[in-house]
C-alpha atoms as a PDB file:
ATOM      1  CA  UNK A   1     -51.841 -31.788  -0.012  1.00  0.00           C
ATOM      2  CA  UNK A   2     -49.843 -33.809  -2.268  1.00  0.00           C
ATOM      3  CA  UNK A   3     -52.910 -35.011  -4.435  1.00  0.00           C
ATOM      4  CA  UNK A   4     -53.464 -30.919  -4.695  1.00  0.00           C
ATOM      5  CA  UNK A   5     -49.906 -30.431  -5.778  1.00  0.00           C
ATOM      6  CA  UNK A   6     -50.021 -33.419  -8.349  1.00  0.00           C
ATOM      7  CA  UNK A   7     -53.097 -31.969  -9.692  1.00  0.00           C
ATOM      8  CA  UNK A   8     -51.372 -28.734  -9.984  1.00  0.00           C
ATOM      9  CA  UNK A   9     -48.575 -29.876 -12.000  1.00  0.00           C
ATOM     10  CA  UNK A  10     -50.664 -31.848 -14.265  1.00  0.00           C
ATOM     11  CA  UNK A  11     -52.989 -29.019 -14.880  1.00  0.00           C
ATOM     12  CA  UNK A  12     -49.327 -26.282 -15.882  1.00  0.00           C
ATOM     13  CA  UNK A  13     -48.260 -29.189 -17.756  1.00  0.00           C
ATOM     14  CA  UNK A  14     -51.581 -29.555 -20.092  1.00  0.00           C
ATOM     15  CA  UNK A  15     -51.404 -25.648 -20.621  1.00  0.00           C
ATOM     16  CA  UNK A  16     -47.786 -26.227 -22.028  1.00  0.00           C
ATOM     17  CA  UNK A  17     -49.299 -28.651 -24.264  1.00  0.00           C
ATOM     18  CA  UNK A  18     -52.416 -27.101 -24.810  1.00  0.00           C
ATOM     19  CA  UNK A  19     -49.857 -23.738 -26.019  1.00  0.00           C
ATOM     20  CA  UNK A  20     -47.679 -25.832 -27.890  1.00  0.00           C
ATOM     21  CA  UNK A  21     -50.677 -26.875 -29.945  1.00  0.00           C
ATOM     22  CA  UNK A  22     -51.556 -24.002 -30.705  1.00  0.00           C
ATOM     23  CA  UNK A  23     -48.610 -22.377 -32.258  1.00  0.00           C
ATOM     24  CA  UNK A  24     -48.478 -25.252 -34.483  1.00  0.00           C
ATOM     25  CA  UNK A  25     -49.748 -23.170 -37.425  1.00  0.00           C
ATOM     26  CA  UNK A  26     -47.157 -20.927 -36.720  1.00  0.00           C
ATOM     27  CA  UNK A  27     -43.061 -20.382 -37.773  1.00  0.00           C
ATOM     28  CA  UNK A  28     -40.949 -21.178 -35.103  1.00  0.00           C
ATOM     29  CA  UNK A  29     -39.627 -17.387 -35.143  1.00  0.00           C
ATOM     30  CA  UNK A  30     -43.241 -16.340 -34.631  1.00  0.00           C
ATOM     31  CA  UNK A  31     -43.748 -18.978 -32.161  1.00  0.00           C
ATOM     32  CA  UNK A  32     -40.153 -18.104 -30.231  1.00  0.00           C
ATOM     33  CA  UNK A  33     -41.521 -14.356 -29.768  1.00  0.00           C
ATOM     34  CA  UNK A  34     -45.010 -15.286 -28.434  1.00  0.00           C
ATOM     35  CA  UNK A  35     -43.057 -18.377 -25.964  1.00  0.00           C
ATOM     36  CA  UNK A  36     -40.444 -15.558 -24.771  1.00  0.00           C
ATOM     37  CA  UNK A  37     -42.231 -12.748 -23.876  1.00  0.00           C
ATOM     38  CA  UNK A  38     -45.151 -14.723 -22.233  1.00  0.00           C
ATOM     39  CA  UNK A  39     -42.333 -16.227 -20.533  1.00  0.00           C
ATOM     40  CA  UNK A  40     -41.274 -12.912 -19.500  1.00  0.00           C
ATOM     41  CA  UNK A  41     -44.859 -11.237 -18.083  1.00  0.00           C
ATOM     42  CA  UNK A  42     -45.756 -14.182 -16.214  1.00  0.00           C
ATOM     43  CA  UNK A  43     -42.070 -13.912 -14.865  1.00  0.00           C
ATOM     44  CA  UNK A  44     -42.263 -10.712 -13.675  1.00  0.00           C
ATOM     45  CA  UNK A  45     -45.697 -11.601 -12.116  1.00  0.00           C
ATOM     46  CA  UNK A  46     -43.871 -14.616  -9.956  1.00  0.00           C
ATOM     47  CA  UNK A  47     -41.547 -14.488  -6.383  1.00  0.00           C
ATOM     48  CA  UNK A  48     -38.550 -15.909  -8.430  1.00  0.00           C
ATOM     49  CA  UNK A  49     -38.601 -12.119 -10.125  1.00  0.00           C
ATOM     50  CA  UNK A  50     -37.718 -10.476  -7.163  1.00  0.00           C
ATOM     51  CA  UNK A  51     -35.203 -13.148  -6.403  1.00  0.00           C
ATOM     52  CA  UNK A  52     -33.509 -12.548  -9.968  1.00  0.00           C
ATOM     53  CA  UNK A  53     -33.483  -9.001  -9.620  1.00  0.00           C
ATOM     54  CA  UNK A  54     -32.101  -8.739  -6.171  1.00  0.00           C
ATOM     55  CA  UNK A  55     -28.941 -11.279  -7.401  1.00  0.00           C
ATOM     56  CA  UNK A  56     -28.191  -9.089 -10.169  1.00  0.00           C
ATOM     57  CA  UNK A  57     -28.360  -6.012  -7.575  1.00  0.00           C
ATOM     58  CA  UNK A  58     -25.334  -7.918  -5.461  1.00  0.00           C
ATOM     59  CA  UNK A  59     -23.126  -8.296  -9.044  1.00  0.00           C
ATOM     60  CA  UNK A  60     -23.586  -5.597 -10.885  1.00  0.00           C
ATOM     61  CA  UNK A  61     -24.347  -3.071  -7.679  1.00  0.00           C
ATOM     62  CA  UNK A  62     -23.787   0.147  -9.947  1.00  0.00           C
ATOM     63  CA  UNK A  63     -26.621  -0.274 -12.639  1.00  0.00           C
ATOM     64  CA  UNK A  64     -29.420   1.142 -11.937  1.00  0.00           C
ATOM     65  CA  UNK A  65     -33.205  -0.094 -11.501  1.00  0.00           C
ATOM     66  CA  UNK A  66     -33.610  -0.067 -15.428  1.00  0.00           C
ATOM     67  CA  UNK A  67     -30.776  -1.855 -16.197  1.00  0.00           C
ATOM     68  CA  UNK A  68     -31.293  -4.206 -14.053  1.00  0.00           C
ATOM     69  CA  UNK A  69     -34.746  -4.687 -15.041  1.00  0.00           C
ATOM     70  CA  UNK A  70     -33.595  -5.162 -19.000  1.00  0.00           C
ATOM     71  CA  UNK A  71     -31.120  -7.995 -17.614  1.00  0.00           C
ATOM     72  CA  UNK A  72     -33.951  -9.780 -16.027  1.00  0.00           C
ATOM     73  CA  UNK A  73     -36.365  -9.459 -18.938  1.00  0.00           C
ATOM     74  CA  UNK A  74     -34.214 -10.503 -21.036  1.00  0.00           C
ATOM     75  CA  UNK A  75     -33.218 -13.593 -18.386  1.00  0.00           C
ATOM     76  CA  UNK A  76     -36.594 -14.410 -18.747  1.00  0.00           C
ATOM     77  CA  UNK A  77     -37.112 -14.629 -22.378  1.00  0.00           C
ATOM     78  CA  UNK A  78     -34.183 -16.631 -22.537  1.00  0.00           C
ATOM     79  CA  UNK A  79     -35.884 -18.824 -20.506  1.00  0.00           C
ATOM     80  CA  UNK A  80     -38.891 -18.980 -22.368  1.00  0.00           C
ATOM     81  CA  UNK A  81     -36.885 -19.614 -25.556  1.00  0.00           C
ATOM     82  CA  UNK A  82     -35.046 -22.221 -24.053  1.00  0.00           C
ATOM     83  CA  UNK A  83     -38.498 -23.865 -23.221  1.00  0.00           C
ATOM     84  CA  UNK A  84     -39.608 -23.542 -26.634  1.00  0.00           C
ATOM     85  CA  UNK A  85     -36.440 -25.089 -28.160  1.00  0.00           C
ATOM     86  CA  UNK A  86     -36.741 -28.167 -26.068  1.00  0.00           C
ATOM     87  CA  UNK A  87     -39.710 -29.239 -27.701  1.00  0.00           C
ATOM     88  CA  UNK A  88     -37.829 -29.639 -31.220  1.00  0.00           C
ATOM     89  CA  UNK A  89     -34.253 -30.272 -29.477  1.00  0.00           C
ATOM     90  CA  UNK A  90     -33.611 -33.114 -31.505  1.00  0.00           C
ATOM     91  CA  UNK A  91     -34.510 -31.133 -34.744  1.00  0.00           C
ATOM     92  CA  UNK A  92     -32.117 -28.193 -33.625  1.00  0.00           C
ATOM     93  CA  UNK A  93     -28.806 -30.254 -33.131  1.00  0.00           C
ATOM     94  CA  UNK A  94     -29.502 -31.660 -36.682  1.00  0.00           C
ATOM     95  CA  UNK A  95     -29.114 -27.700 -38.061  1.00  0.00           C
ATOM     96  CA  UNK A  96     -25.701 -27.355 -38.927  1.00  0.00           C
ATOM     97  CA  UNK A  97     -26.023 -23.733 -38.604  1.00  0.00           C
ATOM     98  CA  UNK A  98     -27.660 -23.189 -35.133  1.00  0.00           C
ATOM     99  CA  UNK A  99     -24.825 -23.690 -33.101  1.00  0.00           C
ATOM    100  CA  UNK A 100     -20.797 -22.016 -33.804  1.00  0.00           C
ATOM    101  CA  UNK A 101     -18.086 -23.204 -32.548  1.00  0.00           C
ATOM    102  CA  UNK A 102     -14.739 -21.549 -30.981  1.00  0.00           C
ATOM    103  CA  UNK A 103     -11.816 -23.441 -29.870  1.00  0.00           C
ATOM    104  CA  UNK A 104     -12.350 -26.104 -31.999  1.00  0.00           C
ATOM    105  CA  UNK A 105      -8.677 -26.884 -31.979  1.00  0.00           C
ATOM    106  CA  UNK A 106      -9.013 -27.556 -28.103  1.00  0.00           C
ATOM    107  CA  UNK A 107     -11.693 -30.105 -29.360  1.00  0.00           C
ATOM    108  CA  UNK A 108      -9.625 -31.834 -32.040  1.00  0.00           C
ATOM    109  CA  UNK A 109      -7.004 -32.116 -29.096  1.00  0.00           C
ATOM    110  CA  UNK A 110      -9.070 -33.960 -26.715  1.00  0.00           C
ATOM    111  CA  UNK A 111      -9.911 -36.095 -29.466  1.00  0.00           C
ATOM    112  CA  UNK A 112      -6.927 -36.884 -30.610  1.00  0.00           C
ATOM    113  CA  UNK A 113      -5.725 -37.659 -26.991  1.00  0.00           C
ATOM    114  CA  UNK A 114      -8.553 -39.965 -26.589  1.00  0.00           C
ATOM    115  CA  UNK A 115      -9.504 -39.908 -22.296  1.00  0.00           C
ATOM    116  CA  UNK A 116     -12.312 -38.745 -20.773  1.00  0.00           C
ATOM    117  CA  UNK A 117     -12.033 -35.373 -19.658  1.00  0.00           C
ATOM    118  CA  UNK A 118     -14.816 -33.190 -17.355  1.00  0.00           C
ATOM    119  CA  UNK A 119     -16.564 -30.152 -19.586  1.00  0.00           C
ATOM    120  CA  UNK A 120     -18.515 -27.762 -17.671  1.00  0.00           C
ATOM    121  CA  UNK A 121     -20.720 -25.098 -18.393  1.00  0.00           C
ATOM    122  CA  UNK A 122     -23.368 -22.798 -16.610  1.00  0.00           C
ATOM    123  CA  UNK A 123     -27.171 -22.701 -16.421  1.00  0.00           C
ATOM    124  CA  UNK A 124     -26.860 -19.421 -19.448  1.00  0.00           C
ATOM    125  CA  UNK A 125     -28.079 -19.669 -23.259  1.00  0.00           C
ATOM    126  CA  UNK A 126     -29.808 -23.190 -23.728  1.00  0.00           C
ATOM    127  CA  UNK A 127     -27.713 -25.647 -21.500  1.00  0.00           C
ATOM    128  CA  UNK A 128     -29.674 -28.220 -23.206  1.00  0.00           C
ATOM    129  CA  UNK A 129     -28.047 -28.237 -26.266  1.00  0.00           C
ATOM    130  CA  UNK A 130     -24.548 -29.287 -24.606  1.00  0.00           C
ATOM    131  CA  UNK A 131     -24.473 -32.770 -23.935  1.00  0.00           C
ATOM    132  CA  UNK A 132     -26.093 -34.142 -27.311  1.00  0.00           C
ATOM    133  CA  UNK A 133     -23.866 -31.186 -29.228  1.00  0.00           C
ATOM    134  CA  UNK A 134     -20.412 -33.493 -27.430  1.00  0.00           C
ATOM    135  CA  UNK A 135     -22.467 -36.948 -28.394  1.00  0.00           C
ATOM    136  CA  UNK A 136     -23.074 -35.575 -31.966  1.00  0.00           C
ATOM    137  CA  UNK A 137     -19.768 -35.087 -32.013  1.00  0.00           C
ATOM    138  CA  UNK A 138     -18.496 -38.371 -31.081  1.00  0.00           C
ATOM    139  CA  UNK A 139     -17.939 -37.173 -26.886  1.00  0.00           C
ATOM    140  CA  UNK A 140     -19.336 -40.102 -25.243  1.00  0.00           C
ATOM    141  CA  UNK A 141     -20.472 -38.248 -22.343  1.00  0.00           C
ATOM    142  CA  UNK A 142     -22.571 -39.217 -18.815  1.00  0.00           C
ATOM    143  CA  UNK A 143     -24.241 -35.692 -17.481  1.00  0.00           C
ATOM    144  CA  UNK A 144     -25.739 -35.225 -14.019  1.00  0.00           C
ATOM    145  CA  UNK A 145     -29.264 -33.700 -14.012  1.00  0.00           C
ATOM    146  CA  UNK A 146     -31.738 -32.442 -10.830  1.00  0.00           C
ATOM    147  CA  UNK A 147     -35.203 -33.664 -10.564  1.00  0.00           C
ATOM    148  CA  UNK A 148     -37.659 -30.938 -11.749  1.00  0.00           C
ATOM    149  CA  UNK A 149     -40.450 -30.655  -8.696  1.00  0.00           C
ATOM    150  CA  UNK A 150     -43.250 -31.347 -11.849  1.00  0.00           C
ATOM    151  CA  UNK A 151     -42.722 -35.052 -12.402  1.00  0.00           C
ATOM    152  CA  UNK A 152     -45.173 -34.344 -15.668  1.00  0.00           C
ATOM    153  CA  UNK A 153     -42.716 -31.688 -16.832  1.00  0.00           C
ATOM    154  CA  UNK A 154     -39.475 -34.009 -15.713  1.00  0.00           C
ATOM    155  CA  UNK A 155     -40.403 -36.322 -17.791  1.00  0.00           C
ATOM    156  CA  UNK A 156     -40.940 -34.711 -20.472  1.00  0.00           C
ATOM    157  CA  UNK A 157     -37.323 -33.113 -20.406  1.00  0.00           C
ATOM    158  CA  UNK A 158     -35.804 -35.873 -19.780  1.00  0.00           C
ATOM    159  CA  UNK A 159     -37.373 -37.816 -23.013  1.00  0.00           C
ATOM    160  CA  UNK A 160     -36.730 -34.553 -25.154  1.00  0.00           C
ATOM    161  CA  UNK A 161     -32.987 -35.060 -23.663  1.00  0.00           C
ATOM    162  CA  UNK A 162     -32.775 -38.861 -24.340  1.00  0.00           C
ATOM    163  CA  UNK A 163     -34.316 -38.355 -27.576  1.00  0.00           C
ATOM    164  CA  UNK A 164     -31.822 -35.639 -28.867  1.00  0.00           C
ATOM    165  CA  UNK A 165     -28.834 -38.012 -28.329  1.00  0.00           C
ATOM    166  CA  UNK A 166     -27.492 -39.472 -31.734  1.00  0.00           C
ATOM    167  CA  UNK A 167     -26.101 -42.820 -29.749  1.00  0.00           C
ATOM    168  CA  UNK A 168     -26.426 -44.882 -26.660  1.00  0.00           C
ATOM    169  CA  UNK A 169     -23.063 -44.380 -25.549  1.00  0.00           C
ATOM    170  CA  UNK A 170     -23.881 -40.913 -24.006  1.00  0.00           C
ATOM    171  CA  UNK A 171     -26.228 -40.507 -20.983  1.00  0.00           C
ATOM    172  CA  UNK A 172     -28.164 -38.608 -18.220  1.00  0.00           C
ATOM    173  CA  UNK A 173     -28.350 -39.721 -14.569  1.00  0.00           C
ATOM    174  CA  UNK A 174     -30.488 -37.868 -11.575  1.00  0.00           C
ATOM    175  CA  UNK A 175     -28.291 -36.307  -8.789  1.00  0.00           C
ATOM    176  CA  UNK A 176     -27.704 -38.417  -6.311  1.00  0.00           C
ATOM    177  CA  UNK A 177     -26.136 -41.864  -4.996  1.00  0.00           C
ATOM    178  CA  UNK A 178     -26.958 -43.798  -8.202  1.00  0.00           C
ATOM    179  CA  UNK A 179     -25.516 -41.051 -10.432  1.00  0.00           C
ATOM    180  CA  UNK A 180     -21.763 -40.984  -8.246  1.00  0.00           C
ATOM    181  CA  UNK A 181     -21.659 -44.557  -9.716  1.00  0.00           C
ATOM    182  CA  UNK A 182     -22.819 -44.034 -12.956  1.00  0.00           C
ATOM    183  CA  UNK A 183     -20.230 -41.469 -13.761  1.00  0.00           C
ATOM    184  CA  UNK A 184     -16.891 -43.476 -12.117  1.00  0.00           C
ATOM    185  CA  UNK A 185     -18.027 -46.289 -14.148  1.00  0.00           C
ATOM    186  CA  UNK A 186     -18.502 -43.934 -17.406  1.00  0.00           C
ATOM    187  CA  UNK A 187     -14.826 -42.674 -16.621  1.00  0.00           C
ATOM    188  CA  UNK A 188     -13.712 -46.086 -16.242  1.00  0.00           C
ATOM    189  CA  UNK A 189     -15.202 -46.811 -19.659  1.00  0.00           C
ATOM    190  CA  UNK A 190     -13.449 -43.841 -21.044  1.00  0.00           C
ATOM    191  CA  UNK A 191     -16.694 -41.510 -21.337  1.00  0.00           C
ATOM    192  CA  UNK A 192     -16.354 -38.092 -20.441  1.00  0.00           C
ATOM    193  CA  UNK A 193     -18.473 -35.747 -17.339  1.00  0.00           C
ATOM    194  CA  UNK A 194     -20.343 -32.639 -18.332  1.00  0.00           C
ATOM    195  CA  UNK A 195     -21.837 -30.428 -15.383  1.00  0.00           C
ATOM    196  CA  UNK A 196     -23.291 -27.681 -14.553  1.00  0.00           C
ATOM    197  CA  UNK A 197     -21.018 -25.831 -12.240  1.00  0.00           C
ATOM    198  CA  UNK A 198     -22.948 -22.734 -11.527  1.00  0.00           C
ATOM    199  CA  UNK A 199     -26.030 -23.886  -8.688  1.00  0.00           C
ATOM    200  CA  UNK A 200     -25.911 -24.181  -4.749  1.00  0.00           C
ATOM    201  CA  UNK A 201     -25.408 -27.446  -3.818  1.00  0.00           C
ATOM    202  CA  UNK A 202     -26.451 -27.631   0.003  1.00  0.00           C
ATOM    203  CA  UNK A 203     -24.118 -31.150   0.066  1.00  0.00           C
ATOM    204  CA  UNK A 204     -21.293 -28.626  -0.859  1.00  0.00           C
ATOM    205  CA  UNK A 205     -18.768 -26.706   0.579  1.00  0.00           C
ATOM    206  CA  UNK A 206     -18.172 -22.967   1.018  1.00  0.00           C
ATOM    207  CA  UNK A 207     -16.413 -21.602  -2.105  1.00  0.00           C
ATOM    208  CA  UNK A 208     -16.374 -17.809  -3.009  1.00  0.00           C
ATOM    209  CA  UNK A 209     -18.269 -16.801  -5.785  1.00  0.00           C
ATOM    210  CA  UNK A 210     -18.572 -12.864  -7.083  1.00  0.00           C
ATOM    211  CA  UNK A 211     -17.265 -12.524  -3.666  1.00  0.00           C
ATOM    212  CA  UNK A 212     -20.133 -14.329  -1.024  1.00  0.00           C
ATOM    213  CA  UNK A 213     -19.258 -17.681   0.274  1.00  0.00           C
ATOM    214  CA  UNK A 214     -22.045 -20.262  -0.934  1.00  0.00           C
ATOM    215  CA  UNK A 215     -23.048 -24.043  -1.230  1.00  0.00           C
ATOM    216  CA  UNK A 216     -21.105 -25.571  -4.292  1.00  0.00           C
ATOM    217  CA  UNK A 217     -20.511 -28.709  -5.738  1.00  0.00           C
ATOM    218  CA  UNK A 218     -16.814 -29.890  -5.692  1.00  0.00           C
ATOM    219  CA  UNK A 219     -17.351 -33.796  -5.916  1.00  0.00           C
ATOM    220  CA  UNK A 220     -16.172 -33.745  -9.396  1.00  0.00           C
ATOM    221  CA  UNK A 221     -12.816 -32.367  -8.379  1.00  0.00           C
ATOM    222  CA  UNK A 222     -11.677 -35.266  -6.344  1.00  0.00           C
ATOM    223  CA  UNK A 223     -12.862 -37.526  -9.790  1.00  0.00           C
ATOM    224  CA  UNK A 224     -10.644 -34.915 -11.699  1.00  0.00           C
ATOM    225  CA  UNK A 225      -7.601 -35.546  -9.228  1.00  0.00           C
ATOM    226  CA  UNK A 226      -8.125 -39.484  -9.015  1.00  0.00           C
ATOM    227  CA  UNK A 227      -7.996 -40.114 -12.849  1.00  0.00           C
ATOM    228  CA  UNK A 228      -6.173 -36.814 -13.817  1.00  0.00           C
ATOM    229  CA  UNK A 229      -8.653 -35.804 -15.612  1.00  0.00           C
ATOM    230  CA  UNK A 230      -8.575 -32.594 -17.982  1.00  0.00           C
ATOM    231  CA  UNK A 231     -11.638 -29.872 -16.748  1.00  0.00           C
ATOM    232  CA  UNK A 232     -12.756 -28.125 -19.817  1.00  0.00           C
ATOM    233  CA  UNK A 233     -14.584 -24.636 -19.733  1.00  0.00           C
ATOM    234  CA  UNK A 234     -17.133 -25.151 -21.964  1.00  0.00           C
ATOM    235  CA  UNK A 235     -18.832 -21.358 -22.568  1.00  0.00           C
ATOM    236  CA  UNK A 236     -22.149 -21.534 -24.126  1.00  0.00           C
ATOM    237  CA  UNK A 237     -24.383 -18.197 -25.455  1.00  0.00           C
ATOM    238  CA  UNK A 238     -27.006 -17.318 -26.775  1.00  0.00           C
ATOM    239  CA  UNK A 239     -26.787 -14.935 -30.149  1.00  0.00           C
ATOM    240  CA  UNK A 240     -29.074 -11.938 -31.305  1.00  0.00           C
ATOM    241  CA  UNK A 241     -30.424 -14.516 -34.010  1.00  0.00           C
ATOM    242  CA  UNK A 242     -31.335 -17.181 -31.264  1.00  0.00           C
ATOM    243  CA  UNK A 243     -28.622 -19.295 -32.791  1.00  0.00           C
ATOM    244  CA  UNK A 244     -25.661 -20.511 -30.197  1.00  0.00           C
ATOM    245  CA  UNK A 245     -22.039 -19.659 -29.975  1.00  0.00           C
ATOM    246  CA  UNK A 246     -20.190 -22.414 -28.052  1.00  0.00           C
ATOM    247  CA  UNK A 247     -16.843 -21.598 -26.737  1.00  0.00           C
ATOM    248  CA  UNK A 248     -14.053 -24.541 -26.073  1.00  0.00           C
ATOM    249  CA  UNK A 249     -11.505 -22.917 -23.763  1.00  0.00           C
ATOM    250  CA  UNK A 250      -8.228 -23.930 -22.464  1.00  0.00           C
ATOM    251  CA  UNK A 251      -8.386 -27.243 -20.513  1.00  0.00           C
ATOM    252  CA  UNK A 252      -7.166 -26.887 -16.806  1.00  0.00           C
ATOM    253  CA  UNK A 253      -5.606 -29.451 -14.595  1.00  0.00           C
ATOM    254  CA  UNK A 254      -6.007 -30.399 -11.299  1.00  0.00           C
ATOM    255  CA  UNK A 255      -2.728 -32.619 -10.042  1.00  0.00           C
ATOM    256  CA  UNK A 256      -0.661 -30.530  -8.214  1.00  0.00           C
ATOM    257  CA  UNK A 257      -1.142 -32.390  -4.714  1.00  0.00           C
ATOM    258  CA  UNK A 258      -0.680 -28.435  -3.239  1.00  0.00           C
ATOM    259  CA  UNK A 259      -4.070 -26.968  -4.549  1.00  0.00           C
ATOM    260  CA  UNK A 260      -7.206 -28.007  -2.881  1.00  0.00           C
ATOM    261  CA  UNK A 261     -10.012 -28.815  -4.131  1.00  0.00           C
ATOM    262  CA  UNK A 262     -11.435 -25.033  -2.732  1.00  0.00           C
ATOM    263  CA  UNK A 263      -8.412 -23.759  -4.268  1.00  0.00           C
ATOM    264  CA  UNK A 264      -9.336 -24.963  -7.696  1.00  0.00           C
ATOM    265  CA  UNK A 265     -13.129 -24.792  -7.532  1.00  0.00           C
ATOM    266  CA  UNK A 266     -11.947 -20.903  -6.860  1.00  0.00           C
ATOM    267  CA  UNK A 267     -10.324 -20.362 -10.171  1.00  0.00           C
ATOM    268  CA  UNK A 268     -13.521 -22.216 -12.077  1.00  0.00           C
ATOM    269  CA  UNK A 269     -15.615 -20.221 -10.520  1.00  0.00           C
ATOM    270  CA  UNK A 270     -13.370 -16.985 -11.851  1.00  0.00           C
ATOM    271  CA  UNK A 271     -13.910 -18.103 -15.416  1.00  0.00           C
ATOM    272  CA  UNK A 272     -17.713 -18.745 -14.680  1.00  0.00           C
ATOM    273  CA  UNK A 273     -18.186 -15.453 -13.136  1.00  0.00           C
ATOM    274  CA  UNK A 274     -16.386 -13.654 -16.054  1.00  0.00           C
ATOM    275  CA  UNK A 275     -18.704 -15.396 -18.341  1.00  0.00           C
ATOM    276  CA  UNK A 276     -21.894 -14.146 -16.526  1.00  0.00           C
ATOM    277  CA  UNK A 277     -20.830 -10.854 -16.187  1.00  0.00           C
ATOM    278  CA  UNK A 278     -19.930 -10.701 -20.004  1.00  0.00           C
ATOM    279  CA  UNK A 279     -23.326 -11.822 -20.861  1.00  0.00           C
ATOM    280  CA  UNK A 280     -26.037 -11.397 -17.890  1.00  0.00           C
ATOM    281  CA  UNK A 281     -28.756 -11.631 -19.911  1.00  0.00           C
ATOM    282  CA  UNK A 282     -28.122 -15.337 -20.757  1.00  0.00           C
ATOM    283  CA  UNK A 283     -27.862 -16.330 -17.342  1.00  0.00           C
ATOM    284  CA  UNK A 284     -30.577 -18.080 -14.935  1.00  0.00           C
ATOM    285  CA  UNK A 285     -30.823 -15.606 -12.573  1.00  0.00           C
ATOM    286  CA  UNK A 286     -33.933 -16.837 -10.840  1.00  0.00           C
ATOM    287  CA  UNK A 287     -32.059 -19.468  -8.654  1.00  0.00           C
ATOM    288  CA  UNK A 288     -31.650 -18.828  -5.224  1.00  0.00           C
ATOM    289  CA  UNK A 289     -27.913 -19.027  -5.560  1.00  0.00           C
ATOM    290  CA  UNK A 290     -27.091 -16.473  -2.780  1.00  0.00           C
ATOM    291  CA  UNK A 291     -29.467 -18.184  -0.027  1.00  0.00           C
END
């Protein structure tokens, strides 16, 4: 069975690069468009689409089939695009113009202040372009990744990742053991944490999010406590043009011995769930988050 499945992945992987191949000829707009809405019919073809829609259902329970369906398409495409722009990631952090920045001023703070502090995003837009967007901008930062189930497609993603990093200071690590130490010792060396906050984490606890109690990670809160470290909402989304606005907001704090870790994973998942509900589209809806 596993020779089957490692057949399998080999085989999806080839058609990626078979596809990539042949778009070559064309712009990257033209090649975005045919990349997204493939993306999108072979979506709505899969199990995961049925998943997507029926997470939407539970947050935004008064929209109607339609509406729902246009979030999810649009999910999808997003996904597709965000496939697309991983195979010239490097290329796209050097554009000075793809990505715009608010709360710069929150930035130039941290900066200034010089310690490591914990950003965090969500799986919405293209995460991707986070972590080498903070090492690009002289953030030496250590981000926590999960295996991808391909190991031909892994990786790939993680070379494309590696690759779009302008120094060595900054680095990826796979969930897990090895990773825990990797980040305390970044910290320790005065590099900052970026996750993503927004997946079930089975190793979790049960914190409320848009109102159902699920698996989520709250490791990085203890970290946060220990070192009195600054947690940084770090909104990311995607634009009509396919260019990026990311969004700095005000840094939070977790040292006040009488909020629990719960507690504060609570409020972060407040700003989170205002940011998906702002923008559904952008969000990965296809995770079984409510499982």
């Amino acid at each position: 069975m596993t020779f089957f499945i490692s057949i399998r992945y080999f085989l999806e992987f080839c058609l990626f690069k078979i596809i990539i191949f042949l778009l070559f000829p064309f712009s990257k707009k033209v090649s975005a468009k045919i990349i997204s809405n493939s993306f999108m019919f072979l979506g709505q073809l899969s199990k995961y689409n049925k998943i997507a829609q029926n997470n939407c259902k539970m947050i935004f329970p008064n929209l109607n089939e339609e509406e729902i369906t246009k979030i999810i398409n649009k999910s999808w495409k997003n996904l597709g695009h965000n496939l697309f722009e991983l195979t010239f990631l490097k290329k796209l952090l050097k554009d000075k113009n793809k990505i715009e920045i608010k709360g710069l001023e929150i930035l130039e703070n941290i900066k200034k202040e010089n310690l490591p502090v914990i950003f965090f995003s969500i799986h919405s837009s293209n995460w991707e372009v986070c972590v080498p967007f903070l090492d690009h901008n002289d953030f030496k930062t250590g981000a926590i990744y999960r295996h991808i189930n391909n190991t031909f497609f892994d990786r790939y993603i993680y070379k494309q990742r590696t690759n779009s990093l302008r120094t060595k200071d900054s680095f990826y690590t796979p969930k897990g053991k090895v990773s825990a130490k990797e980040i305390l010792e970044g910290v320790i060396n005065n590099k900052n944490i970026f996750l993503l906050v927004d997946q079930k984490d089975s190793a979790g606890t049960e914190v409320n999010f848009f109102g159902k109690k699920v698996k989520t990670q709250t490791g990085f809160l203890k970290i946060a406590r220990k070192y009195n470290l600054k947690i940084v909402p770090m909104k990311n989304i995607r634009l009509p043009n396919n260019n990026f606005q990311i969004t700095f907001e005000q840094p939070l704090l977790h040292n006040n011995i009488e909020v629990s870790d719960d507690k504060k994973m609570l409020e972060i998942n407040s700003i989170i769930e205002k940011w998906i509900r702002q923008n559904p589209d952008n969000w990965f809806w296809q995770h079984k988050r409510f499982n």
